[in-house]
C-alpha atoms as a PDB file:
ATOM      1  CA  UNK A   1      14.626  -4.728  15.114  1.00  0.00           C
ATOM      2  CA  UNK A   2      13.332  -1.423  13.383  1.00  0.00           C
ATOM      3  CA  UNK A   3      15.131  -1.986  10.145  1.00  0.00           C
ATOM      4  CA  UNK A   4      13.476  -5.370   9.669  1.00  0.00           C
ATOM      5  CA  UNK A   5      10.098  -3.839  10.323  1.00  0.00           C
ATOM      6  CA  UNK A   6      10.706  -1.757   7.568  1.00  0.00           C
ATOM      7  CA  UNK A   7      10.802  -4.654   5.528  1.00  0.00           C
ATOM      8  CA  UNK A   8       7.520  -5.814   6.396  1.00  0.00           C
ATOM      9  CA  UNK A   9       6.163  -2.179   6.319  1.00  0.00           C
ATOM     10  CA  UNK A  10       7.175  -2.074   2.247  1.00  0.00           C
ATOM     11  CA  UNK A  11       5.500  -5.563   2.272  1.00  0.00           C
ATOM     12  CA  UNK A  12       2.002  -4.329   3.909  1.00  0.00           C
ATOM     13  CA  UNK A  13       2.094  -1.046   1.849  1.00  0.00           C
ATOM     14  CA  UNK A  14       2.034  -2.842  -1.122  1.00  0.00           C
ATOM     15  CA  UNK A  15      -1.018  -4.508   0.182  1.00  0.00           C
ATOM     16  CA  UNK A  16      -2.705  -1.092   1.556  1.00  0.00           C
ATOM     17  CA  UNK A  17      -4.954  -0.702  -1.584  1.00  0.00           C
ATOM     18  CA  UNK A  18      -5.947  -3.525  -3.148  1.00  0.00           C
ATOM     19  CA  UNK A  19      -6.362  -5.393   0.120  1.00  0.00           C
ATOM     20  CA  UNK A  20      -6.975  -3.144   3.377  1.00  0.00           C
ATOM     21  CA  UNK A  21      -8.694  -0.200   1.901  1.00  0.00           C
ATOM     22  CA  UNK A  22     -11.970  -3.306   0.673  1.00  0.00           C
ATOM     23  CA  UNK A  23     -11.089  -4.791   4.095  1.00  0.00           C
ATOM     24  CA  UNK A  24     -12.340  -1.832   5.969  1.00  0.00           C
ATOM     25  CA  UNK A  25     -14.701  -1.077   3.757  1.00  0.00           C
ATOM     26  CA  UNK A  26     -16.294  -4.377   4.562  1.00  0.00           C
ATOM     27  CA  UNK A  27     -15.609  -4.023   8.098  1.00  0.00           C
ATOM     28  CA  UNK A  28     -16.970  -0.571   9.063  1.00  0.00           C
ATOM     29  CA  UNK A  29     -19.247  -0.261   6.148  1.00  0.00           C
ATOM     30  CA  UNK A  30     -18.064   2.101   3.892  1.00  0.00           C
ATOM     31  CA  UNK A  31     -18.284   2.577   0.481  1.00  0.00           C
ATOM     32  CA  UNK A  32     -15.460   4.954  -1.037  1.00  0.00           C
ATOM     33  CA  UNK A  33     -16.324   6.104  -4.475  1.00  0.00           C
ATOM     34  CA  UNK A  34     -13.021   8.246  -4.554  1.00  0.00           C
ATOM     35  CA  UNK A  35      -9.658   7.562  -3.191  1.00  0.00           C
ATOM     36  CA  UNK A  36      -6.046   9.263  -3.943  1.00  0.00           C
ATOM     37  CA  UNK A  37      -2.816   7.517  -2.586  1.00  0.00           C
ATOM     38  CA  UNK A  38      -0.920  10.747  -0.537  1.00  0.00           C
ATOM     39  CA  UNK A  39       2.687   8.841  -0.758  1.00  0.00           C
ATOM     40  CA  UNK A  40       4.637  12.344   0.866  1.00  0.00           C
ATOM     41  CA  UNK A  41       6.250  11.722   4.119  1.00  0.00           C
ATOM     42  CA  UNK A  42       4.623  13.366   7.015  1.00  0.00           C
ATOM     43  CA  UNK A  43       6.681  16.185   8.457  1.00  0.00           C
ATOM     44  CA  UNK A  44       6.420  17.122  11.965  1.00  0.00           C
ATOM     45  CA  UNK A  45       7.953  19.891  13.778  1.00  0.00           C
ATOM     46  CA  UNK A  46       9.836  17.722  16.790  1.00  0.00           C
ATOM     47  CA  UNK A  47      12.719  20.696  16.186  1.00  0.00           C
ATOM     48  CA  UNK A  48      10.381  23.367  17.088  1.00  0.00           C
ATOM     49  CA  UNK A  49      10.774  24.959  20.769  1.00  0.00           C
ATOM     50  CA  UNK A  50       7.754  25.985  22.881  1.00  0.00           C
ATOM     51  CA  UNK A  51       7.860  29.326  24.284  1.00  0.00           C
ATOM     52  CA  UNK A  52       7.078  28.274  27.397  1.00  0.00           C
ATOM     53  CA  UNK A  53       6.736  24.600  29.156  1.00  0.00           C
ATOM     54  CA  UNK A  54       6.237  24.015  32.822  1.00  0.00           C
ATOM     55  CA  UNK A  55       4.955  21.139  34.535  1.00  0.00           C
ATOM     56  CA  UNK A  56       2.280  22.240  37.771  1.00  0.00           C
ATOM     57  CA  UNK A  57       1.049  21.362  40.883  1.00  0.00           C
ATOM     58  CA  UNK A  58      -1.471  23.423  42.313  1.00  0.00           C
ATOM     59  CA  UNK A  59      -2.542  24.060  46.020  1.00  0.00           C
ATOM     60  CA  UNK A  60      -5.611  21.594  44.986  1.00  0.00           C
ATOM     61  CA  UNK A  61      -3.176  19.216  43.975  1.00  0.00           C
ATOM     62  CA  UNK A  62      -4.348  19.289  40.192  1.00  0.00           C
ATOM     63  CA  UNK A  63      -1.189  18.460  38.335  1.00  0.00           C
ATOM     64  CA  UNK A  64      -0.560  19.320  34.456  1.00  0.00           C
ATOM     65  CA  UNK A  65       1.874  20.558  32.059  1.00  0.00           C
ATOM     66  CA  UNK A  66       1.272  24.287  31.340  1.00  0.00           C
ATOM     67  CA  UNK A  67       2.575  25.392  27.889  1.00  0.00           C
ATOM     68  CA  UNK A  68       2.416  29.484  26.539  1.00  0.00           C
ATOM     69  CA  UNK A  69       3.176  30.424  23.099  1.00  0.00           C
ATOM     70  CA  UNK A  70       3.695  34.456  22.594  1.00  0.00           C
ATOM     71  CA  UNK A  71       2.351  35.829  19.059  1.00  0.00           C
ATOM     72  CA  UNK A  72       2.892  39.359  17.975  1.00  0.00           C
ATOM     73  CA  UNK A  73       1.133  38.936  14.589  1.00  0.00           C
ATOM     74  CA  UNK A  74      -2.413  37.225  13.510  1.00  0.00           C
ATOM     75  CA  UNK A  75      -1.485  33.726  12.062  1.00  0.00           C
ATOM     76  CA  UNK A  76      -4.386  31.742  10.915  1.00  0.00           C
ATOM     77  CA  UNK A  77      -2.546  28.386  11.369  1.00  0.00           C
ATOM     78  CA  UNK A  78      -1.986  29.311  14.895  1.00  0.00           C
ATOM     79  CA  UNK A  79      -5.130  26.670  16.155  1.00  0.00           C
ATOM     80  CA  UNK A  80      -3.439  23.805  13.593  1.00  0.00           C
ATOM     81  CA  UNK A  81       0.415  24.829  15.274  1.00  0.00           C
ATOM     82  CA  UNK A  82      -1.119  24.684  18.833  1.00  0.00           C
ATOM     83  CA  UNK A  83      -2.653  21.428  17.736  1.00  0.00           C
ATOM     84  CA  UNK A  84       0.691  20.142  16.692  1.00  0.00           C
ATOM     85  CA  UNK A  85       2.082  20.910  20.098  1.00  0.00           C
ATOM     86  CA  UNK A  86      -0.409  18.925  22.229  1.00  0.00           C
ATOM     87  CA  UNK A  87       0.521  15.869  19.995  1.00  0.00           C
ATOM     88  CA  UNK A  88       4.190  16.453  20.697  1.00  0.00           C
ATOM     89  CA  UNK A  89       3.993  16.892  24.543  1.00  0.00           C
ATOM     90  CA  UNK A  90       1.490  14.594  25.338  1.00  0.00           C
ATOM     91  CA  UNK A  91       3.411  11.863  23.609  1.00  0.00           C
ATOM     92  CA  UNK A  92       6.214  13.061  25.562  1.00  0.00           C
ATOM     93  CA  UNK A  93       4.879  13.685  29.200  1.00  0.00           C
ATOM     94  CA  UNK A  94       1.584  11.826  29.046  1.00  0.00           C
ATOM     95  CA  UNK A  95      -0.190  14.289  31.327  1.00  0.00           C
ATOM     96  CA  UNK A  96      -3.109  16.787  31.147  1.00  0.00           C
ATOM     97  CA  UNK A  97      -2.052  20.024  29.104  1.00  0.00           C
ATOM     98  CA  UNK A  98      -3.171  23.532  29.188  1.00  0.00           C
ATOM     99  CA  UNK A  99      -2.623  25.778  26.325  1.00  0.00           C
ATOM    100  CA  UNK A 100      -2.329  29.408  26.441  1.00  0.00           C
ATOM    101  CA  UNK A 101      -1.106  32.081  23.519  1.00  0.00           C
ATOM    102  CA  UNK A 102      -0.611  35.405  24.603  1.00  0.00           C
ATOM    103  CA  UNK A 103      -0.881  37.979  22.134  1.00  0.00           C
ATOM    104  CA  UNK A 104       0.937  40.653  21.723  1.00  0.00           C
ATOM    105  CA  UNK A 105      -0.032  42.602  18.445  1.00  0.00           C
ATOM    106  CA  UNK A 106      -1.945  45.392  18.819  1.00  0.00           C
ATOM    107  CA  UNK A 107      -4.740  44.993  15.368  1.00  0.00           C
ATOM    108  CA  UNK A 108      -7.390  42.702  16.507  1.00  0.00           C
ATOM    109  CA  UNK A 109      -7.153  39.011  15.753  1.00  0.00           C
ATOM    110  CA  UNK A 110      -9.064  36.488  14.459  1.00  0.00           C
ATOM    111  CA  UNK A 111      -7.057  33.706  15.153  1.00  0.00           C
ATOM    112  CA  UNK A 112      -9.698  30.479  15.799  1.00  0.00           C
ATOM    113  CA  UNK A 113      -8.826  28.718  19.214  1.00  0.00           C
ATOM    114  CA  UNK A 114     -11.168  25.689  18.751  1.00  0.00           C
ATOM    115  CA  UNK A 115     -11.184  22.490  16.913  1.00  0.00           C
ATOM    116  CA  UNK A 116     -14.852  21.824  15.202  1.00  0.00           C
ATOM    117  CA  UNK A 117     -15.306  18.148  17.051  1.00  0.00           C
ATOM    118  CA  UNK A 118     -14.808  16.652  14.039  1.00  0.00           C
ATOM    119  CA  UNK A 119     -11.455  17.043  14.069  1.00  0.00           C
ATOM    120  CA  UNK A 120     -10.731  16.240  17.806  1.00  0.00           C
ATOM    121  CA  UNK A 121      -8.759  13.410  17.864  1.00  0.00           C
ATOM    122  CA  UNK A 122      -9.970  10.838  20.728  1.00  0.00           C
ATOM    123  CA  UNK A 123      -9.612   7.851  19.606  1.00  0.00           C
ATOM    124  CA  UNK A 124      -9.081   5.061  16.464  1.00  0.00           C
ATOM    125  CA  UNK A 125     -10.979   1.332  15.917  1.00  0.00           C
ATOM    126  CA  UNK A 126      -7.971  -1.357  16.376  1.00  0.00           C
ATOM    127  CA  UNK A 127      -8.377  -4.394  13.626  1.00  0.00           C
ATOM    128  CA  UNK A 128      -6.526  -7.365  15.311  1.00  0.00           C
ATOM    129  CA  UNK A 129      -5.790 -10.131  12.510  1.00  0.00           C
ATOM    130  CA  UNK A 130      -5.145 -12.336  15.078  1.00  0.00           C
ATOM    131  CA  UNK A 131      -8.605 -11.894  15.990  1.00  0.00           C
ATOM    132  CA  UNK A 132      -9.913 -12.622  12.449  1.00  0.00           C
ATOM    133  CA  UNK A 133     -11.361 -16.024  11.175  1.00  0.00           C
ATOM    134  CA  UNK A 134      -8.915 -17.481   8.841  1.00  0.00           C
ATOM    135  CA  UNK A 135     -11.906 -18.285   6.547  1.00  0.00           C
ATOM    136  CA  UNK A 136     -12.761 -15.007   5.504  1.00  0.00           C
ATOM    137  CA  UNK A 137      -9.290 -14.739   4.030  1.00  0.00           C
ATOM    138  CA  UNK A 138      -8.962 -18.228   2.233  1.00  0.00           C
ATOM    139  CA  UNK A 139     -12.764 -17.677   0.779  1.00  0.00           C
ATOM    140  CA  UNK A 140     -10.821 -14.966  -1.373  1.00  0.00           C
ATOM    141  CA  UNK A 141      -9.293 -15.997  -4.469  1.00  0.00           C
ATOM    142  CA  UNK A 142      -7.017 -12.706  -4.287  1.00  0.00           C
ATOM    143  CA  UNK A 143      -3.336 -13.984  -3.310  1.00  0.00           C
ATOM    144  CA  UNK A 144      -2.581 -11.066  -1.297  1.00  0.00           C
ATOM    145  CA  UNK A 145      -5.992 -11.702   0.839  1.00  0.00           C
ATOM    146  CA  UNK A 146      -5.519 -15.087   1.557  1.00  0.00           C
ATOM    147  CA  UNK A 147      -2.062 -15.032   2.438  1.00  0.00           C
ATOM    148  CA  UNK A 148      -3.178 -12.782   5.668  1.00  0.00           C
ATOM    149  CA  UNK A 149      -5.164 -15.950   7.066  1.00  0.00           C
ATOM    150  CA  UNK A 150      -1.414 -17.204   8.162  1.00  0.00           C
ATOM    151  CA  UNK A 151      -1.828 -14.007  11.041  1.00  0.00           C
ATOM    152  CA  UNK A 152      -5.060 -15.071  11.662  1.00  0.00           C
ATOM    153  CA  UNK A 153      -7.215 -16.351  14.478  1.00  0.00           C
ATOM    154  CA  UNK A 154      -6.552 -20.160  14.274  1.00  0.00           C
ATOM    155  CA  UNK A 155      -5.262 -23.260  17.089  1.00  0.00           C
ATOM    156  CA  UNK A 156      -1.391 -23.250  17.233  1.00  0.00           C
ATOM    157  CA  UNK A 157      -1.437 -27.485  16.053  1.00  0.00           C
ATOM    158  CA  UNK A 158      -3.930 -26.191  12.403  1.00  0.00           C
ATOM    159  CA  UNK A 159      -1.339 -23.773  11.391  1.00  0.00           C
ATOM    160  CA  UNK A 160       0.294 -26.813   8.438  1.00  0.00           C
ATOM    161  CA  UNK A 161      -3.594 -27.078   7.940  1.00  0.00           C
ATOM    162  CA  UNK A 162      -3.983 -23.012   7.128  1.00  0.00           C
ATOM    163  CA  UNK A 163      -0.429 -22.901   5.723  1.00  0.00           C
ATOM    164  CA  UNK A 164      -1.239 -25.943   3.470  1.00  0.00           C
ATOM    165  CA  UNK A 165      -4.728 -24.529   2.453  1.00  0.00           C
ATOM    166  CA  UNK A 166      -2.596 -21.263   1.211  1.00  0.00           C
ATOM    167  CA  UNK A 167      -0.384 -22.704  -0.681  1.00  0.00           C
ATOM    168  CA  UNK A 168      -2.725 -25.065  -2.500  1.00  0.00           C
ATOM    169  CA  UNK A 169      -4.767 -21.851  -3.159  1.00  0.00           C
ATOM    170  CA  UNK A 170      -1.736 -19.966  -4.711  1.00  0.00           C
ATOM    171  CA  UNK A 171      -1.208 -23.325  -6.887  1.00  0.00           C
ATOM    172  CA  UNK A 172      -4.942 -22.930  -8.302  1.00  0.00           C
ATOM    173  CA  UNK A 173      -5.307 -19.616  -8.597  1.00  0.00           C
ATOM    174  CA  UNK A 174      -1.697 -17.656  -9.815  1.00  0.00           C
ATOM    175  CA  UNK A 175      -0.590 -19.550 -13.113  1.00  0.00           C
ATOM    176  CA  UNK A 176       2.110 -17.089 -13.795  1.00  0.00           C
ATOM    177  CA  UNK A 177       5.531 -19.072 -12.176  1.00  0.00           C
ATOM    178  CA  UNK A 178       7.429 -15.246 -11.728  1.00  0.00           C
ATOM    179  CA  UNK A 179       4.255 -14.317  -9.644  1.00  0.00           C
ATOM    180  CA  UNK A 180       3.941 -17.842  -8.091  1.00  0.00           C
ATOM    181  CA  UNK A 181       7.485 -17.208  -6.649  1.00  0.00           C
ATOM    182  CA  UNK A 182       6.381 -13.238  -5.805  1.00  0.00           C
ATOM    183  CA  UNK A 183       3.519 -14.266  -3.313  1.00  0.00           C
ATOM    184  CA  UNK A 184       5.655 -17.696  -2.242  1.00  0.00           C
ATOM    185  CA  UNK A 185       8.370 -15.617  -1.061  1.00  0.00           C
ATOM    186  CA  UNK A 186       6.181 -12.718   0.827  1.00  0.00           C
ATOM    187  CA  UNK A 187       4.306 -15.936   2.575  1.00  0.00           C
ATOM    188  CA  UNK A 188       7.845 -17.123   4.094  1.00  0.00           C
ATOM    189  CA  UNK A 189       8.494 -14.106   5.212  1.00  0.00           C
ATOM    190  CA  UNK A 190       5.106 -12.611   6.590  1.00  0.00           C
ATOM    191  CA  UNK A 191       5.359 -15.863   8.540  1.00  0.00           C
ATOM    192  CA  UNK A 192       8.481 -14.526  10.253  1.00  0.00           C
ATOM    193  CA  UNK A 193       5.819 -12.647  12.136  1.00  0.00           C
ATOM    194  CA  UNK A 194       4.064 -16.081  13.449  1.00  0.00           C
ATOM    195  CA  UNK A 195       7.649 -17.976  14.020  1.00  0.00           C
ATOM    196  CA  UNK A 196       6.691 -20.328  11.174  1.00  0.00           C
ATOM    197  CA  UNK A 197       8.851 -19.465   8.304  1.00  0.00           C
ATOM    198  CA  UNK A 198      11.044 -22.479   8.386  1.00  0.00           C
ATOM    199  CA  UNK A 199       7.815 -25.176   8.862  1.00  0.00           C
ATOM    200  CA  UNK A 200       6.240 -22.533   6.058  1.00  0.00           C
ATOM    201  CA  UNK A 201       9.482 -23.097   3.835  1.00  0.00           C
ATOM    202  CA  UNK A 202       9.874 -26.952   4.585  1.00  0.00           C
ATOM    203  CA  UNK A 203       5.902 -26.906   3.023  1.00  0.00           C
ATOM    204  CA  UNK A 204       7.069 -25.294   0.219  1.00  0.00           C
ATOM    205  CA  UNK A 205       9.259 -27.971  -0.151  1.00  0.00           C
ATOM    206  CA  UNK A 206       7.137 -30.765  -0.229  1.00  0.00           C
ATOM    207  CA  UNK A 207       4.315 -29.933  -1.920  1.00  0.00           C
ATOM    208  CA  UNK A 208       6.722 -28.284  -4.802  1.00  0.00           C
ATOM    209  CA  UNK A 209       5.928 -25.026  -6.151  1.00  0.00           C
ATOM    210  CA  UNK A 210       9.403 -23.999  -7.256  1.00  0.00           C
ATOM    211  CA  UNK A 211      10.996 -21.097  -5.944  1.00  0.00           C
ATOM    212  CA  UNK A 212      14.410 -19.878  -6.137  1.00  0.00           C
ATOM    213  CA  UNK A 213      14.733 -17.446  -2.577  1.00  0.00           C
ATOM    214  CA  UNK A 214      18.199 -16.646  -3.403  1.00  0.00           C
ATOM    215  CA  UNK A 215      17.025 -14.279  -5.664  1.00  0.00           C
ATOM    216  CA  UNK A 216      14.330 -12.488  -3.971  1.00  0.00           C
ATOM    217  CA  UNK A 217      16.146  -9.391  -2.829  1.00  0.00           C
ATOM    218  CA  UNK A 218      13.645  -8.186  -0.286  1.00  0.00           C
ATOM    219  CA  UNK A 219      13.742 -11.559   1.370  1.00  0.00           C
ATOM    220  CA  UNK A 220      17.787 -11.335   1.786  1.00  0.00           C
ATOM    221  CA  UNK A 221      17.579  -7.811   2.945  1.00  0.00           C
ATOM    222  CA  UNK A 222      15.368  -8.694   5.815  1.00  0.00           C
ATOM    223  CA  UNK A 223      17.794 -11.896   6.619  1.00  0.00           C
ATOM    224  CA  UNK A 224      20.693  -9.767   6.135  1.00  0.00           C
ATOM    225  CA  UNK A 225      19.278  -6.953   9.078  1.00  0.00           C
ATOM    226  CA  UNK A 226      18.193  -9.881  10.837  1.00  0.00           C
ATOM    227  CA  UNK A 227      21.897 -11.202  11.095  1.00  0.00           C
ATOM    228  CA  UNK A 228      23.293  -7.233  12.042  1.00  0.00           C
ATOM    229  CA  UNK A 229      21.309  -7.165  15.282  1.00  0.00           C
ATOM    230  CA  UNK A 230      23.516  -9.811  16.944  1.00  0.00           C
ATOM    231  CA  UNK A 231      21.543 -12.919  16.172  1.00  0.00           C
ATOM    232  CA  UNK A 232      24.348 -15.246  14.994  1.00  0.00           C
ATOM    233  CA  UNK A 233      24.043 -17.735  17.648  1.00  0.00           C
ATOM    234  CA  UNK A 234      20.336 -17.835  17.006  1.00  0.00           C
ATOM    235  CA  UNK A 235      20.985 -18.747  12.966  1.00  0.00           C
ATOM    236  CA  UNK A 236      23.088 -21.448  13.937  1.00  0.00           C
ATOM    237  CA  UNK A 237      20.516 -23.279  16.257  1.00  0.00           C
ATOM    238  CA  UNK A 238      18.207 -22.560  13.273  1.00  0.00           C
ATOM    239  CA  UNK A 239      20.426 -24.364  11.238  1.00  0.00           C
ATOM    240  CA  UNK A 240      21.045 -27.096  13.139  1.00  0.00           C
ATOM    241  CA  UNK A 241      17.519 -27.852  13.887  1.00  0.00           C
ATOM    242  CA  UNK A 242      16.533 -26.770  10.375  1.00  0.00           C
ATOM    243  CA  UNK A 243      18.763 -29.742   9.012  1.00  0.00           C
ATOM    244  CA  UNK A 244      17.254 -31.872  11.944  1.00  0.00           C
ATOM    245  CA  UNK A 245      14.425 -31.546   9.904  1.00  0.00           C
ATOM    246  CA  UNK A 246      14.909 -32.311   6.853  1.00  0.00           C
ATOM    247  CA  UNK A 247      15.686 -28.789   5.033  1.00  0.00           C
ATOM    248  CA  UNK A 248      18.586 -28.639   2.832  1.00  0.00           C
ATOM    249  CA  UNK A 249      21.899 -26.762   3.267  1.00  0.00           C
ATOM    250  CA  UNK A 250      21.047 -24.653   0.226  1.00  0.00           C
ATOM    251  CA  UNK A 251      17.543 -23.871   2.082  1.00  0.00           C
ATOM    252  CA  UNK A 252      19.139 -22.829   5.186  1.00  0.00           C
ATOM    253  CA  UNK A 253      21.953 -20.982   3.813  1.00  0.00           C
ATOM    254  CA  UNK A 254      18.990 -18.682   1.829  1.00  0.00           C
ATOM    255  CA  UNK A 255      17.047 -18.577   5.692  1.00  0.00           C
ATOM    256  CA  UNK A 256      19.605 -17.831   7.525  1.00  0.00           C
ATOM    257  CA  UNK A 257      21.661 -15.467   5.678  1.00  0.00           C
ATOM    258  CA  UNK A 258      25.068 -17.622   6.137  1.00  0.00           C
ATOM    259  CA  UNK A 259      27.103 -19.569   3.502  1.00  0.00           C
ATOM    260  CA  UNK A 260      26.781 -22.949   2.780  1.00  0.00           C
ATOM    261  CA  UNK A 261      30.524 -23.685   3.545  1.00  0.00           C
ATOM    262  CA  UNK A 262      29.862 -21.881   7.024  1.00  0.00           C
ATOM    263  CA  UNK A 263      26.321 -24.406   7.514  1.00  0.00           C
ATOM    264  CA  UNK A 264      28.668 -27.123   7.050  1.00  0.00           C
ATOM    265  CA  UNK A 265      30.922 -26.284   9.911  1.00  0.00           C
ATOM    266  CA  UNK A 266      28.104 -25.503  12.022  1.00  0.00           C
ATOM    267  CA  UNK A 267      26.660 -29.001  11.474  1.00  0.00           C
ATOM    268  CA  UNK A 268      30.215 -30.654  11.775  1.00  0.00           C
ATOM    269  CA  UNK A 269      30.927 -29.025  15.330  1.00  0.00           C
ATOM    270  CA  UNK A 270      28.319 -30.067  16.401  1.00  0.00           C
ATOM    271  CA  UNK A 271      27.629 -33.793  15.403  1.00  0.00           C
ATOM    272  CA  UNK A 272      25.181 -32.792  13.142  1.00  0.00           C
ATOM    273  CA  UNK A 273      26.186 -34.022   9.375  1.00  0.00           C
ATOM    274  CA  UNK A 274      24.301 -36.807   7.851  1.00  0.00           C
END
C-alpha cells in the first residue's frame, strides 16, 4: 500500500535527525561536527532517451547491454550524465553495461570519463532494527528512541513486556499531556508495522494514559488509505475480534476507520453484541 508507506515515511523523517543521524553515529563511529538538512526532492532524468541502447551477445557468449551517447560539443557534466544512465538501465535490465560517447566536435575535449573511486557506488551497510537489542532503545530516555525497541529484536510472547516497558517510560519521562498523546499515537501506529497496534492500543487502555485518536489526523489518514485499498472485509474481522477483546466501539471505530453505527451492525450480524 504505497500511500500508507508514505505515512510512515513522514513519521521516520521526523525522526531522521534527532534519532538516526546519533544512531549511526554510534554505530559506525562517526562523529559529525557539521550537518545541513537538504529537504529538495531528488530529480532524475527517467524522461531522458539514450542515443543508443542494444542488448548483446557475442560469439564468446558474453552478454551485456551496450549503450552510445553522440556529443558534438565538450560538456563537463558529461561523466555525472553517463553516470546517471548506468543507474537508470541497470535498475531496469539488471545486466552488465558498456558505455561509449562518441564525439563528434572537432576542438579537443576534456570531458573526464572516470569516477575517482570514491565516488563509485558499490555498495551501502543495511541496519536491520529487527536485528537490534530492544535494550539499547529503552536505556534512552528520548521518546522517539525508545519507541523503536517495539521493531526490535525481541521473542514474539515479550512483545506486552517491551510494549509495556514503553509506555511506562513515556509516563515517566514526557509530562506534557499534548506530547504524551503525540508519541502515544505514533507508537499505535509504528506498531502497524509489527501487527500489534490493536494489543498496543488495548495497553493503552489499561494502563491509562489518555489519548483522544480521533483527533490525530495523521493516524486517520493512514486508516483512511488503509480502508481505499480494498480492506473492508479485513476491518470488520478486526472489529469483531477487537470487541472479542475487550476494546470499545469508540476504540474500534478510531482503528478501523468505520462508524460506530456501522461497528454495531457488524457485531449484530454476526452474534457478536454484548
Amino acid at each position: 500500500m504505497p500511500k500508507e508507506i508514505n505515512i510512515f515515511d513522514q513519521i521516520f523523517k521526523e525522526y531522521a535527525e534527532p534519532i538516526f543521524l546519533p544512531f549511526i553515529e554510534r554505530l559506525l563511529g562517526y562523529k559529525i561536527i557539521k550537518k545541513q538538512s537538504l529537504k529538495d526532492k531528488m530529480q532524475t532524468s527517467i524522461e531522458r532517451e539514450c542515443d543508443f541502447l542494444f542488448e548483446i551477445t557475442l560469439e564468446n557468449s558474453d552478454h551485456f547491454i551496450l549503450h552510445i551517447e553522440f556529443q558534438s560539443q565538450d560538456d563537463p557534466s558529461m561523466l555525472l550524465r553517463m553516470a546517471e544512465y548506468h543507474g537508470i538501465i541497470f535498475k531496469k535490465y539488471q545486466m552488465e553495461i558498456k558505455h561509449y560517447l562518441i564525439y563528434l566536435g572537432e576542438k579537443p575535449t576534456k570531458m573526464p570519463t572516470k569516477l575517482e573511486e570514491r565516488f563509485v557506488f558499490k555498495e551501502y551497510q543495511l541496519i536491520n532494527l529487527s536485528d537490534t537489542d530492544p535494550e539499547v532503545y529503552l536505556r534512552s530516555n528520548i521518546p522517539e528512541e525508545f519507541i523503536l525497541a517495539i521493531l526490535s529484536r525481541y521473542p514474539k510472547e515479550q512483545y506486552e513486556e517491551i510494549l509495556r516497558s514503553i509506555i511506562n517510560k513515556l509516563k515517566s519521562v514526557v509530562k506534557s499531556k499534548p506530547l504524551l498523546e503525540k508519541y502515544s499515537k505514533q507508537l499505535i501506529f509504528i506498531s502497524r508495522l509489527r501487527k500489534l497496534e490493536l494489543q498496543t492500543t488495548k495497553i493503552l487502555e489499561i494502563m491509562p494514559i489518555m489519548i483522544d485518536i480521533e483527533s490525530d489526523g495523521l493516524y486517520l489518514k493512514g486508516i483512511s488509505q488503509g480502508i481505499n485499498q480494498g480492506i473492508n472485509l479485513g476491518l470488520q474481522k478486526v472489529a469483531i475480534e477487537g470487541f472479542k477483546k475487550g476494546l470499545s466501539i469508540g476504540m474500534l471505530s478510531s482503528i478501523t476507520g468505520l462508524s460506530e453505527l456501522e461497528i454495531k451492525a457488524i457485531l449484530k450480524e454476526n452474534n457478536s453484541e454484548k
